[in-house]
Protein backbone atom coordinates (compact mmCIF):
# COMPACT_ATOMS: atom_id res chain seq x y z
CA UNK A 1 8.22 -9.09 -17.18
CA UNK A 2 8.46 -8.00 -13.41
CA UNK A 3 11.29 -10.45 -12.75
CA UNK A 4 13.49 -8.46 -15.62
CA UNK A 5 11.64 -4.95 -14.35
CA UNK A 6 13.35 -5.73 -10.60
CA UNK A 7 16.57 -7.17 -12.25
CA UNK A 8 16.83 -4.03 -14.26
CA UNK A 9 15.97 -1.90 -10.53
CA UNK A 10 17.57 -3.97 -7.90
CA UNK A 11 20.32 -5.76 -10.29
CA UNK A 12 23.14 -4.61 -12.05
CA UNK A 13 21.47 -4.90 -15.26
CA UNK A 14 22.66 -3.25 -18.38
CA UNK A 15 19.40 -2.35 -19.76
CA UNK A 16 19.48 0.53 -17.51
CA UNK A 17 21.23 2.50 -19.06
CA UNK A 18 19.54 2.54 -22.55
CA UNK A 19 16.16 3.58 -20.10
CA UNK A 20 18.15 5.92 -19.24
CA UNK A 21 17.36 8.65 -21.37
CA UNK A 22 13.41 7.96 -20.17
CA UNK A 23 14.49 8.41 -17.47
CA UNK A 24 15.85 12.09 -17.96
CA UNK A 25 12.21 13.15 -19.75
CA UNK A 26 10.16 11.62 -16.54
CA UNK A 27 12.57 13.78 -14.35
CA UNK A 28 12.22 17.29 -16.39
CA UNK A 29 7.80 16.25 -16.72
CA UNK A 30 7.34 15.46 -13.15
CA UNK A 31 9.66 18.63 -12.14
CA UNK A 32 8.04 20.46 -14.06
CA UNK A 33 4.56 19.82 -12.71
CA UNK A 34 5.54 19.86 -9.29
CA UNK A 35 6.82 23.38 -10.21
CA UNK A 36 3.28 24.31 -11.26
CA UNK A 37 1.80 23.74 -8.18
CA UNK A 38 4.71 25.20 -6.08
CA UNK A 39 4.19 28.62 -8.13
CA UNK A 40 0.28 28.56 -7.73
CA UNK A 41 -0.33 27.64 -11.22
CA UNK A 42 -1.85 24.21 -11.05
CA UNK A 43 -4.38 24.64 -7.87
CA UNK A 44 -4.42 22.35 -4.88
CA UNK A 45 -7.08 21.31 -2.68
CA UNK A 46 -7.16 21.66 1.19
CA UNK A 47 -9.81 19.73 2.75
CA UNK A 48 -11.26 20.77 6.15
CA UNK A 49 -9.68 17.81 7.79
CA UNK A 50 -6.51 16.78 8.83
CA UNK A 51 -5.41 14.73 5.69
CA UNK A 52 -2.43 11.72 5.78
CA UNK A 53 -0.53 10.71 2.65
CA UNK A 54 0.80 7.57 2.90
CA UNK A 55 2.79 6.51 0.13
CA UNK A 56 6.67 5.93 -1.01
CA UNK A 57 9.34 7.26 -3.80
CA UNK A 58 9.64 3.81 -5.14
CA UNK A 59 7.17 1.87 -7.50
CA UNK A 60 5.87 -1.48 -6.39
CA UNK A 61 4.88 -2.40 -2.74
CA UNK A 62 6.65 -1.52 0.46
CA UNK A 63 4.10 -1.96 3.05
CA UNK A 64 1.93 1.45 2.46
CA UNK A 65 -1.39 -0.94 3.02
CA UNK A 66 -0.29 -2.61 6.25
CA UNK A 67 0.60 1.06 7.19
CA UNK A 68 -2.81 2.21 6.77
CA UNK A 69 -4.17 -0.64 8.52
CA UNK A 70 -2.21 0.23 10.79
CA UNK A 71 -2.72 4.24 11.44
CA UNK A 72 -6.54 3.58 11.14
CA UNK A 73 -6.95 1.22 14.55
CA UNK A 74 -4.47 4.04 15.87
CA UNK A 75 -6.56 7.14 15.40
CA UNK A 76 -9.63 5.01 16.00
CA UNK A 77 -8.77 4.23 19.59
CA UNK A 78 -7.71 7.85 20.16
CA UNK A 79 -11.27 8.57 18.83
CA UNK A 80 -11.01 9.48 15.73
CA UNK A 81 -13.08 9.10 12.96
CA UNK A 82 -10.65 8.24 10.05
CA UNK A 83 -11.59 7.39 6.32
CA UNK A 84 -9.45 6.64 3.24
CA UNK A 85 -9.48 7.30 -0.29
CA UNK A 86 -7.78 5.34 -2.89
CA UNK A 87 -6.58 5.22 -6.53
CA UNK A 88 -8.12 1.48 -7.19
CA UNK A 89 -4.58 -0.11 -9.25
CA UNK A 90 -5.81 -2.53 -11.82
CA UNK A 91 -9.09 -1.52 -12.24
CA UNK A 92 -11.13 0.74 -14.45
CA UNK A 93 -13.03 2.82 -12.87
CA UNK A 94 -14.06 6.46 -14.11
CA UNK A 95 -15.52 8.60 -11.12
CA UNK A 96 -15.66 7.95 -7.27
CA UNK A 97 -17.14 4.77 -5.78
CA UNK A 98 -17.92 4.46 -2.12
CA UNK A 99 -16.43 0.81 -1.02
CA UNK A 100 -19.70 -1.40 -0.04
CA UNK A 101 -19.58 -5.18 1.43
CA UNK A 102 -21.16 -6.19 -2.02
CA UNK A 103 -17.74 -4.88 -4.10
CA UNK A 104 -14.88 -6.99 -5.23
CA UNK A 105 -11.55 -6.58 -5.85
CA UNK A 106 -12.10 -6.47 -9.51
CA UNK A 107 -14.53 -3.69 -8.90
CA UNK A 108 -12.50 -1.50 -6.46
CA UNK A 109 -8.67 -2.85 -6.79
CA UNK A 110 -7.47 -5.54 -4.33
CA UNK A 111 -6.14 -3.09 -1.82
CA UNK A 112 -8.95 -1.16 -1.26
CA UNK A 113 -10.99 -4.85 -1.25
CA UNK A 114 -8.68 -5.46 1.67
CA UNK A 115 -8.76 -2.39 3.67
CA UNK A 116 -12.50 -2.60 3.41
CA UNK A 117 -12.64 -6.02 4.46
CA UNK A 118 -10.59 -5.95 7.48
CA UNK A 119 -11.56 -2.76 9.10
CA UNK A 120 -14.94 -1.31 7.56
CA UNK A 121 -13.93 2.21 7.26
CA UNK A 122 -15.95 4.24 5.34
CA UNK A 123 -13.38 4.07 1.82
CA UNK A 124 -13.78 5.83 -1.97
CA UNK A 125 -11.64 4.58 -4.30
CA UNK A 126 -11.29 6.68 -7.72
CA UNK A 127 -8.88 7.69 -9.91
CA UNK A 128 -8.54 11.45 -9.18
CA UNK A 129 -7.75 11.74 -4.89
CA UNK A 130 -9.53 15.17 -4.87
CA UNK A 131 -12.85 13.82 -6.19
CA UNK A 132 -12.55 11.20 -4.05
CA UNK A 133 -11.59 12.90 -0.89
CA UNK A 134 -14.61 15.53 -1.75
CA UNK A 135 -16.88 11.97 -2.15
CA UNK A 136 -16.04 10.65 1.18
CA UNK A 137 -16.78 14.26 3.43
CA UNK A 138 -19.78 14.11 1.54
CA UNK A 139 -21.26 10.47 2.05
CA UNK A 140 -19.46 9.37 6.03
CA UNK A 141 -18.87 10.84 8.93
CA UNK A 142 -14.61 11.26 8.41
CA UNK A 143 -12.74 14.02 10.48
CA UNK A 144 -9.34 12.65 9.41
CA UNK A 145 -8.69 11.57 5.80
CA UNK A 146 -6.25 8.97 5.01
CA UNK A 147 -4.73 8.61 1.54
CA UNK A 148 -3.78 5.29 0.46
CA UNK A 149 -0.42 6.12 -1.84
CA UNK A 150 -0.82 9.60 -3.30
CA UNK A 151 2.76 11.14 -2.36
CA UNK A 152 3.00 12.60 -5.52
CA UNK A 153 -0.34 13.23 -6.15
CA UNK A 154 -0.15 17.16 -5.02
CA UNK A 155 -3.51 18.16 -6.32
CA UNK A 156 -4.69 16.94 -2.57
CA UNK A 157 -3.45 19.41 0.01
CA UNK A 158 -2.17 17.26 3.16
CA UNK A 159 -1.10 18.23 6.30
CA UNK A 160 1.02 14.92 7.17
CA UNK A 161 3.41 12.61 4.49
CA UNK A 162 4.20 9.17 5.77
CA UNK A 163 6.75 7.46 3.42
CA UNK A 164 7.26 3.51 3.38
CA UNK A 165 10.25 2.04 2.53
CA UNK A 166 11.64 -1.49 1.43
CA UNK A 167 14.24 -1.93 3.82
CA UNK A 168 15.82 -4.91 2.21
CA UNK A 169 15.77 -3.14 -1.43
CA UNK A 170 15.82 0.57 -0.11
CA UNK A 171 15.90 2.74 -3.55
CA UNK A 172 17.24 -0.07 -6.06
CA UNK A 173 19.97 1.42 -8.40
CA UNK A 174 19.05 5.42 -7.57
CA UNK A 175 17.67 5.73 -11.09
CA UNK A 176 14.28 7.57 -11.94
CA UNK A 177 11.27 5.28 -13.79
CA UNK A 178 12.13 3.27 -16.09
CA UNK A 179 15.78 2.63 -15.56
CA UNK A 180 14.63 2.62 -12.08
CA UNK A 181 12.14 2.67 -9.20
CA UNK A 182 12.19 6.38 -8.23
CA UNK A 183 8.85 8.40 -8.61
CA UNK A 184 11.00 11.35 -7.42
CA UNK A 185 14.64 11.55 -6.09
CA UNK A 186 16.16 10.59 -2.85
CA UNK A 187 15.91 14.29 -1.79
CA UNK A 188 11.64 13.89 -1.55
CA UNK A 189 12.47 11.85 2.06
CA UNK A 190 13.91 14.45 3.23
CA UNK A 191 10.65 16.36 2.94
CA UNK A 192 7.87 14.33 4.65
CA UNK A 193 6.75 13.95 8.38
CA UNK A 194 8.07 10.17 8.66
CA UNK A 195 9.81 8.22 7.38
CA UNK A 196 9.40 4.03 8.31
CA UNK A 197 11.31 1.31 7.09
CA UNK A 198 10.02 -1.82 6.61
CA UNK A 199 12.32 -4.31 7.50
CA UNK A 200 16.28 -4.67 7.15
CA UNK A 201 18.06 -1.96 9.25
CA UNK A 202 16.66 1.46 9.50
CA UNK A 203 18.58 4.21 8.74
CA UNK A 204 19.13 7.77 10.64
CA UNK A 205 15.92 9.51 11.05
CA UNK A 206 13.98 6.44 9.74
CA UNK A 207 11.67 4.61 12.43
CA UNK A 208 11.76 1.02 12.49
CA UNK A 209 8.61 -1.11 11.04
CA UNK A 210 7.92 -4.45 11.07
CA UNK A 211 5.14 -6.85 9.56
CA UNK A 212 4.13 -9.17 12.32
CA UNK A 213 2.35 -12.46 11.11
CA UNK A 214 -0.84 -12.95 13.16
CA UNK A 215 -2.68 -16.00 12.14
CA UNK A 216 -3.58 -17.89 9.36
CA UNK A 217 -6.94 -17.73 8.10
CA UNK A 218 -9.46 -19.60 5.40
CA UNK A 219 -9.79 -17.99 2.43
CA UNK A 220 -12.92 -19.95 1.88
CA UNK A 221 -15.95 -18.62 3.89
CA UNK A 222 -17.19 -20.80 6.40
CA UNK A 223 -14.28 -22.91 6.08
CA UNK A 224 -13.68 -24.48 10.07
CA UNK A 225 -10.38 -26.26 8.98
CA UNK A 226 -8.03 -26.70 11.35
CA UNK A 227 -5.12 -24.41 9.39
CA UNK A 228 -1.39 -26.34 8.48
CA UNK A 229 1.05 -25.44 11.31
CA UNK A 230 4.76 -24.57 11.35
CA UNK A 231 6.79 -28.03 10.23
CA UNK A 232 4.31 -28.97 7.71
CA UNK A 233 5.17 -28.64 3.92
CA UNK A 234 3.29 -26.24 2.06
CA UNK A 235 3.01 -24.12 -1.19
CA UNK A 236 3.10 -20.75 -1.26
CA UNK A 237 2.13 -18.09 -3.84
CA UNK A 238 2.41 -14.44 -3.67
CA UNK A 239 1.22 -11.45 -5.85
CA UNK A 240 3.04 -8.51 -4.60
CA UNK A 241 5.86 -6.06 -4.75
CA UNK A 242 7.98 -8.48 -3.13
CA UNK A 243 7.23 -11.90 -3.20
CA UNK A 244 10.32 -12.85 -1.75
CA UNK A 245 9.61 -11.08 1.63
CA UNK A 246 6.20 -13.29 1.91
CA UNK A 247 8.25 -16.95 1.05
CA UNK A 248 10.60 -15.72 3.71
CA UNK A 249 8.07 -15.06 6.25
CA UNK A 250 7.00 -18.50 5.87
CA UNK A 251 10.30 -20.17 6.46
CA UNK A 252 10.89 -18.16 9.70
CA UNK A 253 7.51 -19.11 10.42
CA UNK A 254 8.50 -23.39 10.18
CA UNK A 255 7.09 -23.91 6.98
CA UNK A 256 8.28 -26.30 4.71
CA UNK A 257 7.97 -24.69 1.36
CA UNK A 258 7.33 -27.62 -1.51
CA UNK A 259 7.05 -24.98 -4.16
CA UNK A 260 6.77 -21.00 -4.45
CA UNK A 261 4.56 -19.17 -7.44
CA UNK A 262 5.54 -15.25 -7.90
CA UNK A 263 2.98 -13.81 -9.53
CA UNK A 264 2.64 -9.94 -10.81
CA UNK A 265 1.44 -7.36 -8.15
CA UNK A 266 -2.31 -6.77 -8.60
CA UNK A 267 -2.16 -9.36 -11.08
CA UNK A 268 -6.03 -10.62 -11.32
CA UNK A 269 -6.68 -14.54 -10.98
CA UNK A 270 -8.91 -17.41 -11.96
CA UNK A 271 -9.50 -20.54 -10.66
CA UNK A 272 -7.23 -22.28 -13.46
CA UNK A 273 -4.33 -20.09 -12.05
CA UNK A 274 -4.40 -21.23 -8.77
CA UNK A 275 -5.62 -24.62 -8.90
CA UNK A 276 -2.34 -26.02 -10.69
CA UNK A 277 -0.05 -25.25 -8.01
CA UNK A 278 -1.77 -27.26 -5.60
CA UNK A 279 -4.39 -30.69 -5.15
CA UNK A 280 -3.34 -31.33 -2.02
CA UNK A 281 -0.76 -29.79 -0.14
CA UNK A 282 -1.85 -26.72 1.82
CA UNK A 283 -1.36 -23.65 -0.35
CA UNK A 284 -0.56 -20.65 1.51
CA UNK A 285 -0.88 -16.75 0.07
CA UNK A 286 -0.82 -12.79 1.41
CA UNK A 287 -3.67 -11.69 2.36
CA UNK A 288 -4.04 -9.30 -0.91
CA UNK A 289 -4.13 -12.65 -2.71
CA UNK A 290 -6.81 -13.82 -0.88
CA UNK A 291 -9.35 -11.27 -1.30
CA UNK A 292 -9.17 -11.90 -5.18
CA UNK A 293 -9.29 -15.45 -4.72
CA UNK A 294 -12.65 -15.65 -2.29
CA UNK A 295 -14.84 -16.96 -5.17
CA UNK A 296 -13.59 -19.91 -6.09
CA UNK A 297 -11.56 -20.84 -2.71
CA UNK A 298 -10.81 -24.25 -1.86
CA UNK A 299 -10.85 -26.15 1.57
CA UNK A 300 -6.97 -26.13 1.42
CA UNK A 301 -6.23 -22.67 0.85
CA UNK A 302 -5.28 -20.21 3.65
CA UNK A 303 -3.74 -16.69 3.66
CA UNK A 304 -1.56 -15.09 6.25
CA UNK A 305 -3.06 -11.99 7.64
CA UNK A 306 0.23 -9.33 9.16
CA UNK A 307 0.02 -6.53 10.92
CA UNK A 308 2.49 -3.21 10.99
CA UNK A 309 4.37 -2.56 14.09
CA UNK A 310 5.78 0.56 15.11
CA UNK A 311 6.75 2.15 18.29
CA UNK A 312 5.19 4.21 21.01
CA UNK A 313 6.98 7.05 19.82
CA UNK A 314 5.66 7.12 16.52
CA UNK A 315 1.87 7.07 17.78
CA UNK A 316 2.81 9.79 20.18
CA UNK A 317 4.43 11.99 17.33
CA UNK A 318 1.33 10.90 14.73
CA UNK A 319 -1.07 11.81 17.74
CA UNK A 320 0.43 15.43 17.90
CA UNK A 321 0.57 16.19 14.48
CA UNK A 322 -3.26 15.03 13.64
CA UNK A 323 -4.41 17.08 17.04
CA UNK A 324 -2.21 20.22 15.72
CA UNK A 325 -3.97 19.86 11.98
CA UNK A 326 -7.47 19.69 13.52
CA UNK A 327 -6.90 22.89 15.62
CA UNK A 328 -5.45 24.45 12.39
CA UNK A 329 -8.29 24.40 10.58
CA UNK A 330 -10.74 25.54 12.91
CA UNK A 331 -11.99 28.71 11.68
CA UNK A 332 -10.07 28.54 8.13
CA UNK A 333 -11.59 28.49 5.11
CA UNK A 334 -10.69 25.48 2.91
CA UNK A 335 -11.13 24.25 -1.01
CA UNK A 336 -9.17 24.78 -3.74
CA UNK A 337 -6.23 27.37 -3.77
């Protein structure tokens, strides 16, 4: 199904147009509920610390998690104490939970597993940002909140909008959900703080991001392995937004891929799943994958941890804005309006 979804979005598919229509009711609901809380009818929350949206126009992955990754280490070494709320995609779950080392991803959503695992930042996940942004100023010690997706989620009041974006498949075919990937039309960009572009060739006033691979890693705990290096043959298996970006990572890394598996982003696994592609042969996945796959992990299975990099300039400018938020709301009084 997501192979025909991204032929229909990135293609030249003629389904498209019979979405089309869809696609002209999402665009009159979601402007008309943005409208509501542009007049003051729908009320939005301000919290009494510097909040950052991270998030993107498009549906499906971009890099918004290696961002966050990313702009928590940042504000941490300028001594900040950030925390993040999530929604939790692919999982039920009905009020706010505070992340713990005992969750899993099936619990709190893979992402969220993820974040938690790498950096231990205090993290609520929950389906309604507000509630959870309320849940994490009560239960941590957070003076800047960061909000894993949420762009159009304007309930939460934020004071800086980061939007990601796929530099190899930019917007697709320009077309609102379904007949296309756009939450909201090209004109939102033009609306946040930043604007990075992950991959491909960034465009004017976009700033340049790239996912570095760092190392690869067991996903079995306590595994002491000595990990496949570049010129050995591989498989590789990837349950993202773009599995094509991770094969290609890979190649340019000197792996010889034997055999690729695209599987559904946030798709959930089993053992049965993931022990067909591969008896022998070092399998290789994201490291998303591997956080869903830590119970049943074999000796031959390792995951590629990345990391986000983006200039000087864009810390300085992030920097400023977070220290200008802070002073703003000293001595305001903040909750719902």
């Amino acid at each position: 199904m997501q192979a025909l979804v991204h032929q229909i979005w990135y293609g030249k598919h003629w389904l498209k147009w019979l979405l089309w229509p869809l696609s002209g009711l999402f665009w009159l609901i979601s402007g008309v509920r943005r409208a509501l809380f542009a007049l003051g009818i729908k009320s939005v929350f301000y919290a009494p610390v510097p909040v950052i949206v991270v998030g993107n126009i498009t549906a499906g992955g971009s890099g918004k998690t290696p961002t966050v990754l990313y702009l928590i280490e940042l504000l941490r070494t300028a001594g900040y104490r950030p925390g993040v709320i999530s929604r939790g995609y692919g999982v039920h779950i009905e009020a706010p939970i505070r992340v713990a080392p005992s969750h899993t991803s099936a619990q709190v959503g893979d992402e969220p597993a993820m974040i938690f695992a790498r950096c231990s930042v205090p993290m609520v996940v929950g389906p309604n940002r507000v509630a959870a942004a309320k849940t994490l100023l009560a239960c941590g010690d957070v003076d800047v909140i960061i909000c894993d997706d949420g762009l159009q989620h304007y309930a939460l009041g934020r004071n800086i909008e980061i939007a990601v974006i796929d530099g190899e498949r930019r917007l697709g075919n320009g077309l609102l959900i379904p007949a296309g990937p756009l939450r909201e039309g090209s004109w939102r960009l033009e609306t946040v703080d930043f604007r990075l572009c992950n991959g491909g060739q960034a465009g004017i006033q976009e700033i340049a991001m790239s996912l570095n691979p760092a190392r690869l890693l067991p996903v079995q705990s306590g595994n002491d392995a000595v990990p496949p290096k570049a010129g050995e043959t591989v498989v590789a298996m990837a349950g993202i937004g773009n599995p094509g970006r991770f094969f290609a990572t890979l190649i340019e890394q000197g792996f010889r891929l034997a055999k690729t598996k695209a599987f559904d982003d946030h798709q959930p696994f089993t053992a049965t799943d993931i022990d067909s592609l591969s008896t022998v042969q070092p399998l290789l996945m994201t490291e998303k994958d591997a956080i869903k796959c830590r119970g049943f992990a074999k000796q031959h299975w390792w995951y590629l941890a990345v990391d986000a990099k983006l200039g000087p300039d864009f810390d300085t400018q992030l920097l400023q804005k977070v220290a200008a938020a802070k002073a703003g709301k000293q001595g305001n009084t903040h909750g719902v309006r």
